[in-house]
C-alpha atoms as a PDB file:
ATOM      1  CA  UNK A   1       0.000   0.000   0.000  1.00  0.00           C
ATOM      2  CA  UNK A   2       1.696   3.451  -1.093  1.00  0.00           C
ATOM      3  CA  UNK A   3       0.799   6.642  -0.495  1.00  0.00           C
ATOM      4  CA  UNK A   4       1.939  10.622  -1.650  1.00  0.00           C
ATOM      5  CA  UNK A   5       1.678  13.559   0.285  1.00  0.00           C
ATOM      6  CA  UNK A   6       1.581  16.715  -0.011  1.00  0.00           C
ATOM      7  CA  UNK A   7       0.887  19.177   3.025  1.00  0.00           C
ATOM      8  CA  UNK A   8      -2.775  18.218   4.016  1.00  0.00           C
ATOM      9  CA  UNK A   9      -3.337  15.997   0.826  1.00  0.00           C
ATOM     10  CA  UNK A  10      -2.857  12.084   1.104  1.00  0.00           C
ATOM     11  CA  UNK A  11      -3.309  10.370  -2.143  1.00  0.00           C
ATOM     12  CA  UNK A  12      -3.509   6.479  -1.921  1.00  0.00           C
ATOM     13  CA  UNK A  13      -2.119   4.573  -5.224  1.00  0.00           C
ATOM     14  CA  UNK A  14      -0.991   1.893  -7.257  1.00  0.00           C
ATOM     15  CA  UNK A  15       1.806   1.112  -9.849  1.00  0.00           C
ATOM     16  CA  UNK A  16       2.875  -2.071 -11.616  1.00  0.00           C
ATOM     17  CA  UNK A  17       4.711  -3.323 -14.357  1.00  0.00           C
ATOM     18  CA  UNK A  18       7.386  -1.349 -16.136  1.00  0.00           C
ATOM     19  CA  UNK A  19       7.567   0.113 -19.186  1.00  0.00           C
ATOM     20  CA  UNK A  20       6.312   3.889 -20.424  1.00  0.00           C
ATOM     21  CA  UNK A  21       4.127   5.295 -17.615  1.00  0.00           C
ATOM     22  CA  UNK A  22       0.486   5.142 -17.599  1.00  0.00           C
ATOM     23  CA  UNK A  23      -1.458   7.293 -15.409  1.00  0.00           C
ATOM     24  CA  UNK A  24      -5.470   5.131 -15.500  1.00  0.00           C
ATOM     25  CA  UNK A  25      -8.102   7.415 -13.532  1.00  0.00           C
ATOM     26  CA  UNK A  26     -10.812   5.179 -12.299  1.00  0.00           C
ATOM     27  CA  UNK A  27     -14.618   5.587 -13.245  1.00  0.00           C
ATOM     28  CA  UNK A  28     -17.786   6.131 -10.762  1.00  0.00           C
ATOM     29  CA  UNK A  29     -17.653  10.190 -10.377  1.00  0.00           C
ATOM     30  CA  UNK A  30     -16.480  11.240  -6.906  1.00  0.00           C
ATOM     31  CA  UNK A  31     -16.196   7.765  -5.351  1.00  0.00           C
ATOM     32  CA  UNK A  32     -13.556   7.235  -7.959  1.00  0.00           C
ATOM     33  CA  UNK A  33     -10.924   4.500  -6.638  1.00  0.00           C
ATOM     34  CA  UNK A  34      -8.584   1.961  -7.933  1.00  0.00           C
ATOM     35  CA  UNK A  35     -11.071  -0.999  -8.073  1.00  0.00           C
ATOM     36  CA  UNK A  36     -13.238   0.815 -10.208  1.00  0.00           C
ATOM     37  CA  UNK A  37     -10.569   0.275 -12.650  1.00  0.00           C
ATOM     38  CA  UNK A  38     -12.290  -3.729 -13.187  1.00  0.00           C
ATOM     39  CA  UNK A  39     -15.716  -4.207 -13.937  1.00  0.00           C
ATOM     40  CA  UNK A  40     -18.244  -3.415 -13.432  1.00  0.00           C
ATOM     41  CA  UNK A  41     -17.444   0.416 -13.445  1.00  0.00           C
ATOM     42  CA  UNK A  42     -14.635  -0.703 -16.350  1.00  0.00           C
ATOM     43  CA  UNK A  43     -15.891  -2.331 -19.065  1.00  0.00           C
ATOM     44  CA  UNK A  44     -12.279  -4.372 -18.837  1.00  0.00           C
ATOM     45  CA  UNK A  45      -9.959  -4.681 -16.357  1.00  0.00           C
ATOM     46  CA  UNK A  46      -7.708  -1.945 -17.341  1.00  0.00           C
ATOM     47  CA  UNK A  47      -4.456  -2.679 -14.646  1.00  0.00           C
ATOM     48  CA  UNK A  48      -4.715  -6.109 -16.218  1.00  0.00           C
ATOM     49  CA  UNK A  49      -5.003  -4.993 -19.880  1.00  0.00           C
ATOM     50  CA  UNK A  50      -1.772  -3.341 -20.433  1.00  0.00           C
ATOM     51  CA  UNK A  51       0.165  -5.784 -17.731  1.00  0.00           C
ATOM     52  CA  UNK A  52       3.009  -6.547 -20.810  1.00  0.00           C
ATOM     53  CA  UNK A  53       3.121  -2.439 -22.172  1.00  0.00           C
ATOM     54  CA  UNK A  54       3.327  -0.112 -19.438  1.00  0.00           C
ATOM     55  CA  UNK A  55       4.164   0.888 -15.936  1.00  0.00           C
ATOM     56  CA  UNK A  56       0.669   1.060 -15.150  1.00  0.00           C
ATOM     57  CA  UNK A  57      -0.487   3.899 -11.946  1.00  0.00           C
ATOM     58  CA  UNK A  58      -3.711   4.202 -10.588  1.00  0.00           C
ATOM     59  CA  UNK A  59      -5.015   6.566  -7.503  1.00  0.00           C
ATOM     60  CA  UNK A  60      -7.940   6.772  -5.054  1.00  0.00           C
ATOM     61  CA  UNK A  61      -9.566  10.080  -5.705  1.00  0.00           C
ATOM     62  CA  UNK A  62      -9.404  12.433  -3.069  1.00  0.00           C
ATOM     63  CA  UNK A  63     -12.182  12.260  -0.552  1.00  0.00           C
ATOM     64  CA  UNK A  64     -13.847   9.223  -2.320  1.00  0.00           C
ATOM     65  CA  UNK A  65     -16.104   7.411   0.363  1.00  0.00           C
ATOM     66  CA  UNK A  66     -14.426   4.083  -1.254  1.00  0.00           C
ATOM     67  CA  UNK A  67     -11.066   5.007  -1.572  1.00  0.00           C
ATOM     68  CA  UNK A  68      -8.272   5.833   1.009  1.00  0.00           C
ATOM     69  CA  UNK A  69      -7.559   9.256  -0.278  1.00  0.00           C
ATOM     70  CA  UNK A  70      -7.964  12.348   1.884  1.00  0.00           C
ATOM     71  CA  UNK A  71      -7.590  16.242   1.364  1.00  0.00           C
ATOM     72  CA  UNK A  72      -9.364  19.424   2.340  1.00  0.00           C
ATOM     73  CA  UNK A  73     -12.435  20.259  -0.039  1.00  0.00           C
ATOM     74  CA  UNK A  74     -11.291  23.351  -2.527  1.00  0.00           C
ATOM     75  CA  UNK A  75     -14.454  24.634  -2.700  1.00  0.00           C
ATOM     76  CA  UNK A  76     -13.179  27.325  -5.196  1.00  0.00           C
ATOM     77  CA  UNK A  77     -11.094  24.976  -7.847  1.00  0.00           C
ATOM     78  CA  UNK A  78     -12.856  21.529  -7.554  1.00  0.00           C
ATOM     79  CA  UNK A  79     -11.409  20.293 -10.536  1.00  0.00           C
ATOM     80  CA  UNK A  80      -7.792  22.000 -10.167  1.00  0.00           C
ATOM     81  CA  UNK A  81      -7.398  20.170  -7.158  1.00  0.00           C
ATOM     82  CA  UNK A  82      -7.680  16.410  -7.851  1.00  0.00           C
ATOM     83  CA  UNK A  83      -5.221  17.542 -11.403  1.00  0.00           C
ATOM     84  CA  UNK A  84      -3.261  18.669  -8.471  1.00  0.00           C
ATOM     85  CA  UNK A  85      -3.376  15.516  -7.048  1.00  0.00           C
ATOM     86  CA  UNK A  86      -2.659  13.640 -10.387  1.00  0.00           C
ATOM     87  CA  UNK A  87       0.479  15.885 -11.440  1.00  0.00           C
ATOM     88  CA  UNK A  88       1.430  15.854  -7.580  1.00  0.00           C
ATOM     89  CA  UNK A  89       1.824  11.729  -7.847  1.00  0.00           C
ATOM     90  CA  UNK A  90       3.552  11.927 -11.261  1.00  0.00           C
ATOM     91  CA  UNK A  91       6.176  14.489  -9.542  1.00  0.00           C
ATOM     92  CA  UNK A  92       6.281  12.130  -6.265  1.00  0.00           C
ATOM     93  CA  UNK A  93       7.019   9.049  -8.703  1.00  0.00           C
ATOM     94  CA  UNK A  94       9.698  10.917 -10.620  1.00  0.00           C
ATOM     95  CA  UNK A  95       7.817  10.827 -14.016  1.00  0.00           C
ATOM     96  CA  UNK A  96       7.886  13.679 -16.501  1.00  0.00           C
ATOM     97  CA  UNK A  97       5.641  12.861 -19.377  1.00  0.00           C
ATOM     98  CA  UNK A  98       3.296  10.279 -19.384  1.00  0.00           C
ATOM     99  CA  UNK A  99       0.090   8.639 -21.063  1.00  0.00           C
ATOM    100  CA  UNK A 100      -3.314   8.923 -19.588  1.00  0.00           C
ATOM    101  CA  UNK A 101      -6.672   6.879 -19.337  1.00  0.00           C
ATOM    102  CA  UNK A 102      -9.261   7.558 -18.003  1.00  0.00           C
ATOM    103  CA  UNK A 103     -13.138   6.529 -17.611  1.00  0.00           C
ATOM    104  CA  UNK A 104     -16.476   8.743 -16.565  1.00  0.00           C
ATOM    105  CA  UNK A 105     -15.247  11.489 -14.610  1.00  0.00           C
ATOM    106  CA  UNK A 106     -11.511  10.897 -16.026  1.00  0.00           C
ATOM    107  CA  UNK A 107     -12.674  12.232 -19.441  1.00  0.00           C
ATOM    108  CA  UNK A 108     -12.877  16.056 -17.552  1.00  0.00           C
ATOM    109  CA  UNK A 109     -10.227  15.159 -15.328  1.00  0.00           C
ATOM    110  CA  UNK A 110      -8.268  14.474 -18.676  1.00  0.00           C
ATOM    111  CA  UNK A 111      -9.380  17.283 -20.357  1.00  0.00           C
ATOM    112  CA  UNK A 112      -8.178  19.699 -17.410  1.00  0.00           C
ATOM    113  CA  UNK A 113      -4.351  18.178 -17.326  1.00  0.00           C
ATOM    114  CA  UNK A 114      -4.462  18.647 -20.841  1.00  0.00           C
ATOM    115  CA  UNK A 115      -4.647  22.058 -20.267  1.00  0.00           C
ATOM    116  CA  UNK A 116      -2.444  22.137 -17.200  1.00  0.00           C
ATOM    117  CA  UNK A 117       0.356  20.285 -18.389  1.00  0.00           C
ATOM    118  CA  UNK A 118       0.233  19.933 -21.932  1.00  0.00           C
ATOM    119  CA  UNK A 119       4.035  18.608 -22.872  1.00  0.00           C
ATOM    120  CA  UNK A 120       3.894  16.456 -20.204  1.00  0.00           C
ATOM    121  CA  UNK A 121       1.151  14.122 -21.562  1.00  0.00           C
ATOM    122  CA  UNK A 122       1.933  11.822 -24.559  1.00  0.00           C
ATOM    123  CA  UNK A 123      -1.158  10.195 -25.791  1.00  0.00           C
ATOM    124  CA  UNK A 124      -4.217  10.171 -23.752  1.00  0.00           C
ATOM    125  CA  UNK A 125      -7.504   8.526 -24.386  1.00  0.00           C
ATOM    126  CA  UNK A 126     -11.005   8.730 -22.628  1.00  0.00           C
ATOM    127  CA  UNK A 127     -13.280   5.545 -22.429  1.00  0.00           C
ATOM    128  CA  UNK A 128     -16.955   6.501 -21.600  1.00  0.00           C
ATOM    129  CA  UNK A 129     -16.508  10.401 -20.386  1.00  0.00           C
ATOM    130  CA  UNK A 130     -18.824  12.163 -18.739  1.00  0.00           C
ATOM    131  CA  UNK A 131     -20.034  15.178 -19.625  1.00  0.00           C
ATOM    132  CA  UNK A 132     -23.256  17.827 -19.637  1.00  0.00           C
ATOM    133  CA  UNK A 133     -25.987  17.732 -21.921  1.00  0.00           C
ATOM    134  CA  UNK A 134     -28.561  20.185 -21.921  1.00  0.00           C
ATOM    135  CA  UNK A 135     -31.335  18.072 -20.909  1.00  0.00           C
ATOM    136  CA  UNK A 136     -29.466  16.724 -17.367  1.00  0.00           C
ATOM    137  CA  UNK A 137     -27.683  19.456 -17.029  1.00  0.00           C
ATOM    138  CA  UNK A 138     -28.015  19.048 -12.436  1.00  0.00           C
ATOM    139  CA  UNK A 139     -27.859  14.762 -13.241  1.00  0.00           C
ATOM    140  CA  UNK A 140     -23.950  14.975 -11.631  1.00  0.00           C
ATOM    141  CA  UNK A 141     -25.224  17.742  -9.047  1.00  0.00           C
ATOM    142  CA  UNK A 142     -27.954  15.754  -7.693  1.00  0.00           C
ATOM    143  CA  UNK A 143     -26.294  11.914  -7.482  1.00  0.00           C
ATOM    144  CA  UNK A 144     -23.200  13.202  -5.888  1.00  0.00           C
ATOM    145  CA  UNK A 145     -25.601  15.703  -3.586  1.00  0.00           C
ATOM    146  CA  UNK A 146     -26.786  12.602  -2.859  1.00  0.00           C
ATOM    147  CA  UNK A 147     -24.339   9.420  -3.365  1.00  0.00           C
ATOM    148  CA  UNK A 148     -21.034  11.059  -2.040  1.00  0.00           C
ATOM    149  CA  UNK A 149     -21.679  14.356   0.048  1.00  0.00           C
ATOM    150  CA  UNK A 150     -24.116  12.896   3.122  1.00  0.00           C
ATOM    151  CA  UNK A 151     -21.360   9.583   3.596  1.00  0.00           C
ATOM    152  CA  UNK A 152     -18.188  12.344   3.093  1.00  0.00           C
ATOM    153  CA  UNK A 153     -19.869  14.111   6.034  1.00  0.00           C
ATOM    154  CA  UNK A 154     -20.228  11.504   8.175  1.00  0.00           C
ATOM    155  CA  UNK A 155     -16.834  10.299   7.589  1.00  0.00           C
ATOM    156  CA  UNK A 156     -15.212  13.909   8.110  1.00  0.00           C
ATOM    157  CA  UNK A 157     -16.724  16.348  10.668  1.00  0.00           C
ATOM    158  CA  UNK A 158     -14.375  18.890   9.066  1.00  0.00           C
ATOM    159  CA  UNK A 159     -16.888  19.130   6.162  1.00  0.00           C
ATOM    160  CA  UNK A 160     -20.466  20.387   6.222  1.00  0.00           C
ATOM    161  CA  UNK A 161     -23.184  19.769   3.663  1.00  0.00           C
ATOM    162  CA  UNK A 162     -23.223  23.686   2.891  1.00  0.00           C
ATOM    163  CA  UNK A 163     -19.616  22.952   1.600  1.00  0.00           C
ATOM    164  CA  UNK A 164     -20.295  20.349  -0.485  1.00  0.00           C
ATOM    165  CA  UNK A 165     -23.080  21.999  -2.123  1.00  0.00           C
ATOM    166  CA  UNK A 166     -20.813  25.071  -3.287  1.00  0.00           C
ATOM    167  CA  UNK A 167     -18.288  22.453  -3.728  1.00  0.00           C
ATOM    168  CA  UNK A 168     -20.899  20.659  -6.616  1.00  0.00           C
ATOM    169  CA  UNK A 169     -22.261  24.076  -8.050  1.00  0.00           C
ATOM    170  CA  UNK A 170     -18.752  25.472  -8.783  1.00  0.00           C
ATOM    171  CA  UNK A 171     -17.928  21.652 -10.018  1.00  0.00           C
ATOM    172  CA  UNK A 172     -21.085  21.132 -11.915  1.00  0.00           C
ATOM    173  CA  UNK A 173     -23.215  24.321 -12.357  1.00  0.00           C
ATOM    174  CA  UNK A 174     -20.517  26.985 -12.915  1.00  0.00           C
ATOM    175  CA  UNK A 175     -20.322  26.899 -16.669  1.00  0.00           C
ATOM    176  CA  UNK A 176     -21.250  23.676 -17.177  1.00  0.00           C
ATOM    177  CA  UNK A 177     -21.482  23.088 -21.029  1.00  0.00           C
ATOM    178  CA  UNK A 178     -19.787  20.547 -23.019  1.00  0.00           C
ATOM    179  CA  UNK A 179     -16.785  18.653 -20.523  1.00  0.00           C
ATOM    180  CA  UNK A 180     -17.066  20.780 -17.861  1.00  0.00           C
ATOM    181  CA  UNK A 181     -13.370  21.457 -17.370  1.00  0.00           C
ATOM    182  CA  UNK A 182     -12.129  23.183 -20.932  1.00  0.00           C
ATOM    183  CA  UNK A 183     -14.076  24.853 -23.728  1.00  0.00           C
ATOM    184  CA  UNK A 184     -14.987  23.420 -27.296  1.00  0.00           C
ATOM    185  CA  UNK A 185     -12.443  25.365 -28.779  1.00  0.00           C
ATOM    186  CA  UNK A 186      -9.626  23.935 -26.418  1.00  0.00           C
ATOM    187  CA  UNK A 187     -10.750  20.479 -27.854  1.00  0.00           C
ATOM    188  CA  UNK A 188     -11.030  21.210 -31.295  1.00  0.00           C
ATOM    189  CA  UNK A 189      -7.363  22.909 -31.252  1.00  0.00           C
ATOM    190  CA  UNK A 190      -6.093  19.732 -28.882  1.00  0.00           C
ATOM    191  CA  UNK A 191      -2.776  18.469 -30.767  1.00  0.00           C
ATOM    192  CA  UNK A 192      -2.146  15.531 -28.229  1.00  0.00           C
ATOM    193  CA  UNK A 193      -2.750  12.294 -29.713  1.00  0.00           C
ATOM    194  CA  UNK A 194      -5.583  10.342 -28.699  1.00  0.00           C
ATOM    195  CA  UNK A 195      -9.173   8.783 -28.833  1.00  0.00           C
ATOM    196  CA  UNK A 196     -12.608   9.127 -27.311  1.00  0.00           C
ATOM    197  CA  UNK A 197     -14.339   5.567 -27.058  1.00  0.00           C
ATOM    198  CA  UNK A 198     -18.117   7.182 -25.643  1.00  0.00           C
ATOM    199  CA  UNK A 199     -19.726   3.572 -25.239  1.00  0.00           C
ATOM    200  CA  UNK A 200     -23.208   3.837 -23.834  1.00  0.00           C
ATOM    201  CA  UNK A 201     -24.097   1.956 -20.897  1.00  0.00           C
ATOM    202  CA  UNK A 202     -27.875   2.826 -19.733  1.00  0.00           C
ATOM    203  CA  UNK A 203     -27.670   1.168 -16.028  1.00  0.00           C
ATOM    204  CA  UNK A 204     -24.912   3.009 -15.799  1.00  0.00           C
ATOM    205  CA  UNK A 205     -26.763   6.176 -16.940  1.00  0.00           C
ATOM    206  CA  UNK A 206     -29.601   5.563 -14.130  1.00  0.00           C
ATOM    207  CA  UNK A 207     -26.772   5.141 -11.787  1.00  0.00           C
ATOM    208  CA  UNK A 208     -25.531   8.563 -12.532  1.00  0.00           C
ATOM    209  CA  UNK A 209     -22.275   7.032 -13.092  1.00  0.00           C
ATOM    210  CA  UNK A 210     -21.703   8.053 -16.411  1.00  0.00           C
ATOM    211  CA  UNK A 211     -23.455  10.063 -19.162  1.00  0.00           C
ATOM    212  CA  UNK A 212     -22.060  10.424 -22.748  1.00  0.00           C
ATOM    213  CA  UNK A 213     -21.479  13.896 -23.854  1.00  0.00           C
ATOM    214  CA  UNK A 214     -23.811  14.923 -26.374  1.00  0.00           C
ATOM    215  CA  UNK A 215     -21.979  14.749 -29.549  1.00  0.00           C
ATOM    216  CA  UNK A 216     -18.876  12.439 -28.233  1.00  0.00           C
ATOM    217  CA  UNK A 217     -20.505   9.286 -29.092  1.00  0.00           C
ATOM    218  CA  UNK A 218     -20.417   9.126 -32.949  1.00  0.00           C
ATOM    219  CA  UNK A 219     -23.602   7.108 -34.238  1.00  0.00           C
ATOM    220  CA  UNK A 220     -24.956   6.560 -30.456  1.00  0.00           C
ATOM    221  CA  UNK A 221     -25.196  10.498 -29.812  1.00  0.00           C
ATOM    222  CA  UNK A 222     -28.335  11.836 -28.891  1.00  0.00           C
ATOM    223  CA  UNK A 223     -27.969  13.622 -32.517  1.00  0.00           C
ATOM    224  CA  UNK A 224     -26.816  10.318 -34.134  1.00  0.00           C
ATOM    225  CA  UNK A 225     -23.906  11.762 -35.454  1.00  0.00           C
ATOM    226  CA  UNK A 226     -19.948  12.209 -35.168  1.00  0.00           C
ATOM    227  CA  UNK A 227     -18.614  15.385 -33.397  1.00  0.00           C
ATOM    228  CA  UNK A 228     -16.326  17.248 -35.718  1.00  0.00           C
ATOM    229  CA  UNK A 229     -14.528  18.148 -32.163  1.00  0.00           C
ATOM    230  CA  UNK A 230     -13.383  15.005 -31.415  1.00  0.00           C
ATOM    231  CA  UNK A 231     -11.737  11.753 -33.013  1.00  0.00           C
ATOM    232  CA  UNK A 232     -13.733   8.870 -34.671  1.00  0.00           C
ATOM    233  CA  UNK A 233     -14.625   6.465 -32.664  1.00  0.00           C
ATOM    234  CA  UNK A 234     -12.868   2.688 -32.768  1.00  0.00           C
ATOM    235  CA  UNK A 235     -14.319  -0.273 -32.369  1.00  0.00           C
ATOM    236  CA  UNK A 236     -14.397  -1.500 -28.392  1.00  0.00           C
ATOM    237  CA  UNK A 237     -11.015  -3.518 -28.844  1.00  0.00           C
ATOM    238  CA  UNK A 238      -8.886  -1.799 -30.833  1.00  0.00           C
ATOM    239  CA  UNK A 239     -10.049   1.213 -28.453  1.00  0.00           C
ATOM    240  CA  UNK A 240      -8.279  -0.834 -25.323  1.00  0.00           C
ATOM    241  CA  UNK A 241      -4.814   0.148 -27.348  1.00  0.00           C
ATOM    242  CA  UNK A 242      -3.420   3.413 -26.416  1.00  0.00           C
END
């Protein structure tokens, strides 16, 4: 069991194998954690997947209820904090540049260290992101209001309900279109090389656990058609190949 550091932040994580680092961010929203990276919140079992490739790294995300992560709640940068958290490990673990995978909530999260740290990430590719669509625009807000903040409380007296309400609006309601953490035109102008595999999964959907962005999902969107923002879609296995 290892674990980084950093001032008040403790981020619980994995690594195996060797080869070219590969940062995997876990699905199921804010109770995000390495198991999550096997079914049934991974359509394969991604530390398995790529045992013969890469040195393969995987994290707890802070404050998930099922994880062993912990950190103060940044009510003011909710999505800048867990890429601190991911860039943090990478620096803790000695590695510069890096690929990235991700699933559900690792599609923003992906988007966002894109952004951040831009020459640092190789190739990065996001199975089944999450995203907003105009009709459940509050479908994020209202499962985590109610699937993560009430058992976060519990756990931490340190954090009140009011705080994880502003902590969801500036996550999920503050400018919410599209991926949440960068703009259209951010994606459209991405140079990194990389894929979107949006497979639909409607139990998972009900869950809240993950909802296609509208337009990411090539002949399954809500429109039935390809986003000129984003690359083609592959089929399911060749999509497992970063």
């Amino acid at each position: 069991m290892s674990f980084y550091e950093k001032g008040p932040v403790r981020i619980h994580f994995e690594e195996k194998g060797s080869g070219f680092p590969l940062l995997m961010i876990a699905g199921g929203g804010l109770n995000s954690a390495i198991p999550n990276l096997s079914a049934p919140y991974s359509p394969f079992n991604a530390m398995d997947e790529f045992k013969y490739e890469y040195r393969r790294i995987g994290a707890d995300l802070r404050n998930a209820n099922s994880g062993q992560s912990t950190g103060p709640l940044e009510i003011d940068r909710p999505w800048g904090s867990h890429t601190d958290d991911h860039l943090g490990l990478m620096d803790h673990l000695r590695i510069d540049k890096f690929m990235v995978l991700g699933f559900c909530i690792g599609g923003p999260m992906i988007w966002n260290l894109l952004k951040r740290a831009p020459d640092r990430i190789v190739a990065a590719v996001l199975a089944q992101p999450s995203g907003s669509r105009p009709e459940m625009r509050d479908l994020f807000y209202d499962n985590n209001m109610k699937g993560w903040g009430p058992e976060l409380v519990k756990r931490r007296p340190d954090i009140t309900m009011e705080q994880v309400e502003k902590f969801l609006t500036r996550m999920y309601r503050t400018n919410p279109d599209f991926v949440f953490t960068v703009t259209r035109d951010f994606v459209r102008n991405c140079r990194t090389p990389g894929g979107c595999d949006g497979g639909r999964d409607a139990s998972a959907e009900r869950r809240g656990e993950h909802v296609p962005v509208e337009g990411t999902e090539g002949a399954d969107s809500a429109r039935g058609a390809a986003d000129p923002l984003l690359p083609p879609r592959t089929p399911a296995r060749r999509g497992r190949r970063c």
